[in-house]
C-alpha atoms as a PDB file:
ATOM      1  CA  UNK A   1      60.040 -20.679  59.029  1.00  0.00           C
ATOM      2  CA  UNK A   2      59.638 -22.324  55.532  1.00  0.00           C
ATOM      3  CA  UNK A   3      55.948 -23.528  56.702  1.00  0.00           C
ATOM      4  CA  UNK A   4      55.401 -19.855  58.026  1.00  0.00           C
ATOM      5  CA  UNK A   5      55.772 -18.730  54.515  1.00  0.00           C
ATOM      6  CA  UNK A   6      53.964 -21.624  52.932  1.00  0.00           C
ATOM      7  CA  UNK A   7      51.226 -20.369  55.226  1.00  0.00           C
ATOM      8  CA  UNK A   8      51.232 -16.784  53.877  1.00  0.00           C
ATOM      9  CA  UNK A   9      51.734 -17.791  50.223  1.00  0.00           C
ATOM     10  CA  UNK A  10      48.304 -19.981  50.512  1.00  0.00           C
ATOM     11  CA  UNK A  11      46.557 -17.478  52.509  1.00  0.00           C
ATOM     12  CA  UNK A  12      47.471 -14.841  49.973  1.00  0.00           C
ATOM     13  CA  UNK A  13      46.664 -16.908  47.174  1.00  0.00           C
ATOM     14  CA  UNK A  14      43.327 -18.278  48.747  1.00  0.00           C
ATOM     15  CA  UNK A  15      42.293 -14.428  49.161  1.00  0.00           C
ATOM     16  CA  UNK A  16      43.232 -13.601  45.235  1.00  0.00           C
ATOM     17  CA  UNK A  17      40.413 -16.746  44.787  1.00  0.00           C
ATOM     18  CA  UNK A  18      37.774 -15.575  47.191  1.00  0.00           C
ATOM     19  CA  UNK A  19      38.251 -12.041  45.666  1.00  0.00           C
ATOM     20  CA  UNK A  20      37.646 -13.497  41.903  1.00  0.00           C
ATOM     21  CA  UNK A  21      34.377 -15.450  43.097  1.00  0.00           C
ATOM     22  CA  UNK A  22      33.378 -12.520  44.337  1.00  0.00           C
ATOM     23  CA  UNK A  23      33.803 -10.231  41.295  1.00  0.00           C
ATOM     24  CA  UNK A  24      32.500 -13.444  38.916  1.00  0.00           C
ATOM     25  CA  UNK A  25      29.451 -13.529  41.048  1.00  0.00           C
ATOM     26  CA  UNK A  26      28.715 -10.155  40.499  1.00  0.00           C
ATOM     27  CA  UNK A  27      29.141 -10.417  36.705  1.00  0.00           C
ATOM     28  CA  UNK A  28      27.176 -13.965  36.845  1.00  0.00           C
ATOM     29  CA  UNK A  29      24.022 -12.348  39.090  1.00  0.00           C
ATOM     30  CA  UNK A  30      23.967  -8.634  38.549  1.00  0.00           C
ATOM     31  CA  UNK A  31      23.583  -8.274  35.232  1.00  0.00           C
ATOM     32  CA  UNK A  32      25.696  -5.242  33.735  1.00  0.00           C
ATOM     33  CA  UNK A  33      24.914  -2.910  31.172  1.00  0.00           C
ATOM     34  CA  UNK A  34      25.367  -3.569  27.812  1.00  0.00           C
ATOM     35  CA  UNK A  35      26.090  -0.355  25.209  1.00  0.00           C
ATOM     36  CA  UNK A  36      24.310  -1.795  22.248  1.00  0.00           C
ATOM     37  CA  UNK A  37      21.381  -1.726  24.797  1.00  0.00           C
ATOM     38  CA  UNK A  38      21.418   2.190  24.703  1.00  0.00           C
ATOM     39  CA  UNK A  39      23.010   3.010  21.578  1.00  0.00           C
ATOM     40  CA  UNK A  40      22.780   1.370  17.960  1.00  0.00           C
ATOM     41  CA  UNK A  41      25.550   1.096  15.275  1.00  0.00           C
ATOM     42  CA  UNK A  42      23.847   3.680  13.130  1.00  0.00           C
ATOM     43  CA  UNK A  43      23.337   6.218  15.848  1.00  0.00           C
ATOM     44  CA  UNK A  44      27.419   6.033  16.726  1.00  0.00           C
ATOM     45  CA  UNK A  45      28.109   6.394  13.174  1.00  0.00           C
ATOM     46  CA  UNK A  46      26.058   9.712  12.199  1.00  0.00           C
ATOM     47  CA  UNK A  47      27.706  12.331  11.176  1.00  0.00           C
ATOM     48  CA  UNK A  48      25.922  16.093  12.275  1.00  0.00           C
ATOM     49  CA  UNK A  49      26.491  18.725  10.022  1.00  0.00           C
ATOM     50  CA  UNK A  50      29.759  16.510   8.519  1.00  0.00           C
ATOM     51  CA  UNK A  51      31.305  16.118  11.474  1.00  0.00           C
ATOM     52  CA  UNK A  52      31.050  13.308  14.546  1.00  0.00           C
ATOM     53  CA  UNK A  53      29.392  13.887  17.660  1.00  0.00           C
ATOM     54  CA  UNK A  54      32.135  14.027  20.034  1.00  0.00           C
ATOM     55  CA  UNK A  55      31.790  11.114  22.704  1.00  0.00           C
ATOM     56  CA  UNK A  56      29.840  11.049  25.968  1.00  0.00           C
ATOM     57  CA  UNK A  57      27.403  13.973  23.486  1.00  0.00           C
ATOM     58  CA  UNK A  58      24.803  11.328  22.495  1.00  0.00           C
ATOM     59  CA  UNK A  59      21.645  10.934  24.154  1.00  0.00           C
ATOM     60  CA  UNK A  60      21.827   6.876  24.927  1.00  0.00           C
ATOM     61  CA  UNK A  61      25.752   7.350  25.616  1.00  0.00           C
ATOM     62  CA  UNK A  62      24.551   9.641  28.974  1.00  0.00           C
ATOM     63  CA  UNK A  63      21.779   7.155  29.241  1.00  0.00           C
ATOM     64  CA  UNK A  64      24.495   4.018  29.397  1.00  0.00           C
ATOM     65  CA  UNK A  65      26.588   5.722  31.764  1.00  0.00           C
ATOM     66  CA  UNK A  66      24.398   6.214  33.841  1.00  0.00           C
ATOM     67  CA  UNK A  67      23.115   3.182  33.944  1.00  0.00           C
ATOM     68  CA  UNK A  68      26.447   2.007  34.323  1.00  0.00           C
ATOM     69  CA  UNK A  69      27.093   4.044  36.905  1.00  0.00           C
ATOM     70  CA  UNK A  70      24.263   2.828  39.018  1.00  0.00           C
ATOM     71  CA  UNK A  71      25.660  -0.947  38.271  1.00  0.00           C
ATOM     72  CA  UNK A  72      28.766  -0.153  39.496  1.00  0.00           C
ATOM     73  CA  UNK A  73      27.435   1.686  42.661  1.00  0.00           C
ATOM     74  CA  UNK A  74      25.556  -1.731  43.633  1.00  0.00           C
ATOM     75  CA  UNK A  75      28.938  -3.588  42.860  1.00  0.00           C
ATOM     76  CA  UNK A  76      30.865  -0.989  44.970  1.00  0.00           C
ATOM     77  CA  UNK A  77      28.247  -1.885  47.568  1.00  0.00           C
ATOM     78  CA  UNK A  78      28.553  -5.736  47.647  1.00  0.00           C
ATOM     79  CA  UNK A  79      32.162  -5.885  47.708  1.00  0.00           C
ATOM     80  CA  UNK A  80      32.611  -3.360  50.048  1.00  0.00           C
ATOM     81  CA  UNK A  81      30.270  -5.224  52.455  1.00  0.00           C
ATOM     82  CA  UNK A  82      31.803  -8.651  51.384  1.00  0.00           C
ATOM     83  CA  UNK A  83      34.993  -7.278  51.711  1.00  0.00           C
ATOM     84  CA  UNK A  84      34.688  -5.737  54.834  1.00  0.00           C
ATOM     85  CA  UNK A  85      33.086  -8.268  57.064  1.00  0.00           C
ATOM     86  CA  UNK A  86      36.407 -10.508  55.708  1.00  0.00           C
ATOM     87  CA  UNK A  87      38.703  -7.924  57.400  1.00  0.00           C
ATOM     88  CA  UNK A  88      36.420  -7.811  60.477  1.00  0.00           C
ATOM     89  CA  UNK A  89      36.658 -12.030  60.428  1.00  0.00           C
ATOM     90  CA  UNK A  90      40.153 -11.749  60.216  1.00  0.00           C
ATOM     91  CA  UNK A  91      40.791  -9.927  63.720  1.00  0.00           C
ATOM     92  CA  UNK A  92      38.961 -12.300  65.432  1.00  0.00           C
ATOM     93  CA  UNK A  93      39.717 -16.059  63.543  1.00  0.00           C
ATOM     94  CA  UNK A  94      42.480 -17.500  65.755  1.00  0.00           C
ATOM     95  CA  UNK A  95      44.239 -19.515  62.564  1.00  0.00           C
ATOM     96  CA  UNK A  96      47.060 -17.689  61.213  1.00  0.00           C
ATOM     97  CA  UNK A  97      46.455 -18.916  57.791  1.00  0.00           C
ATOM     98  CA  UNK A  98      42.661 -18.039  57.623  1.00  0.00           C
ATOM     99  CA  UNK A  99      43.867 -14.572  59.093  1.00  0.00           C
ATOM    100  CA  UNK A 100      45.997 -14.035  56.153  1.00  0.00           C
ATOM    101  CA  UNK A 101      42.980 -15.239  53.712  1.00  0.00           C
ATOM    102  CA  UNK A 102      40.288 -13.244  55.578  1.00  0.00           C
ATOM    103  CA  UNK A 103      42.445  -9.805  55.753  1.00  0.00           C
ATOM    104  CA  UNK A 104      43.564  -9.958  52.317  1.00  0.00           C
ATOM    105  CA  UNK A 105      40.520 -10.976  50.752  1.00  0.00           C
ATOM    106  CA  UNK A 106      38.896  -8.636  52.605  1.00  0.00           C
ATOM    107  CA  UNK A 107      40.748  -5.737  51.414  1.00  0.00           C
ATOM    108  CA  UNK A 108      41.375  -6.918  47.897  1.00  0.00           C
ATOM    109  CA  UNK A 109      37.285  -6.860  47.709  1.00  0.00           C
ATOM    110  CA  UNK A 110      37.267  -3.245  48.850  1.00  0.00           C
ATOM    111  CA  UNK A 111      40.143  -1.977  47.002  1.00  0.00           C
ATOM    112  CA  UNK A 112      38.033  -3.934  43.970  1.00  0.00           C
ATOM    113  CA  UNK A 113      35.021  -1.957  44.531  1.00  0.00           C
ATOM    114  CA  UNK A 114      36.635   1.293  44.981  1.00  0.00           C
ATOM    115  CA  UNK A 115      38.024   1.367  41.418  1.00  0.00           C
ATOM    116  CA  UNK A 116      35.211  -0.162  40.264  1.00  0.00           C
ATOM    117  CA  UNK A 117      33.195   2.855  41.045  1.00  0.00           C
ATOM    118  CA  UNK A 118      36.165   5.742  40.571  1.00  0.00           C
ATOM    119  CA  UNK A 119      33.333   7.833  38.454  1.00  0.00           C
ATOM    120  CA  UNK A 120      31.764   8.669  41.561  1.00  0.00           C
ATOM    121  CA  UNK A 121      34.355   9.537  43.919  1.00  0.00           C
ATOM    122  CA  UNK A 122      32.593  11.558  46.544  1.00  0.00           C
ATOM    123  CA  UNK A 123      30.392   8.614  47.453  1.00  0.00           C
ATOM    124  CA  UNK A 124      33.270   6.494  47.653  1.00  0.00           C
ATOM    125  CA  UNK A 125      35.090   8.655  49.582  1.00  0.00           C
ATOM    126  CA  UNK A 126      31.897   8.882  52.260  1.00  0.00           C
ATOM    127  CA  UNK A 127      31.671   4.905  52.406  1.00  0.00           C
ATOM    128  CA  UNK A 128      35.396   4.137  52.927  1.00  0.00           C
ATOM    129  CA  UNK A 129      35.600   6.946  55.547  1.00  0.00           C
ATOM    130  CA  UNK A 130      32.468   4.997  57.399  1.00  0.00           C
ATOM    131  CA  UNK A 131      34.265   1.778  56.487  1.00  0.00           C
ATOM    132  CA  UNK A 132      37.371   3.160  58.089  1.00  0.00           C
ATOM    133  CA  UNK A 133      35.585   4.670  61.565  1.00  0.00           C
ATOM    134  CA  UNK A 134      33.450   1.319  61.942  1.00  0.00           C
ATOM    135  CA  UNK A 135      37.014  -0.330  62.081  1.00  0.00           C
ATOM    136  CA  UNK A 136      38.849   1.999  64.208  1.00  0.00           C
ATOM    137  CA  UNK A 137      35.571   1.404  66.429  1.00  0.00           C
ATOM    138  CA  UNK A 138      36.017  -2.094  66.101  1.00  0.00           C
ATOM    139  CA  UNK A 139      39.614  -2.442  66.958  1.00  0.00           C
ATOM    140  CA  UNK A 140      39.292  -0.223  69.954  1.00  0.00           C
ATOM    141  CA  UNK A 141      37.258  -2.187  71.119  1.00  0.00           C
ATOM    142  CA  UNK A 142      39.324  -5.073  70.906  1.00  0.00           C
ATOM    143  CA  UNK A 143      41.855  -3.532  72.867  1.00  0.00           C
ATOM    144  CA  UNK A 144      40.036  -2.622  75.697  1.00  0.00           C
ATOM    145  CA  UNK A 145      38.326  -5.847  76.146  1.00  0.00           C
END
């Protein structure tokens, strides 16, 4: 029993590293936004009519978000992929340990690109519903073979 758990532990821990590569390759490859690309220090610091714009008002802020937004849509779509083909390599590797690392990675990548792309919750919500279907499919499958 004591291996049993050792087993889990290191699968669980393996799948908190795969999950970390994943999100450091993103950040390494895809290069993200930056806000001093869109807005300079003097445009955040004008005053209009002796007040502040209030945020999200300014021209280059709507600009960086949605930039941003289209960033985080392509990292939604790599770790969902990614993390999804783990949790389809899970059902069918026959080592318990590698089971452990491919389901939880799998879902920790998914569950990482889902908040990683909250702002934009309807397409989210489409993509995990197809994610969810494909693996209902999948696993029916399984059974009746």
């Amino acid at each position: 029993m004591a291996k049993g758990f050792q087993k889990i532990i290191f699968g669980l821990m393996l799948g908190i590293l795969i999950t970390s590569f994943f999100n450091v390759g993103i950040s390494l490859f895809m290069d993200e936004p930056e806000y001093s690309d869109y807005c300079n220090e003097r445009e955040m610091a004008m005053p209009i009519d002796d007040q502040f714009k209030p945020a999200g008002s300014r021209d280059c802020e709507k600009k960086y978000n949605e930039v941003l937004g289209f960033y985080d849509r392509n990292a939604f779509f790599v770790l969902a992929i990614f993390g999804f083909a783990l949790l389809i390599g899970g059902l069918f590797v026959n080592q318990f340990t590698l089971q452990v690392v491919f389901l939880f990675s799998g879902a920790l990548n998914v569950i990482s690109g889902v908040m990683r792309n909250l702002h934009d919750k309807l397409f989210v919500f489409i993509a995990l519903g197809l994610l969810i279907a494909i693996g209902i499919y999948i696993i029916i499958k399984m059974v009746e073979d």
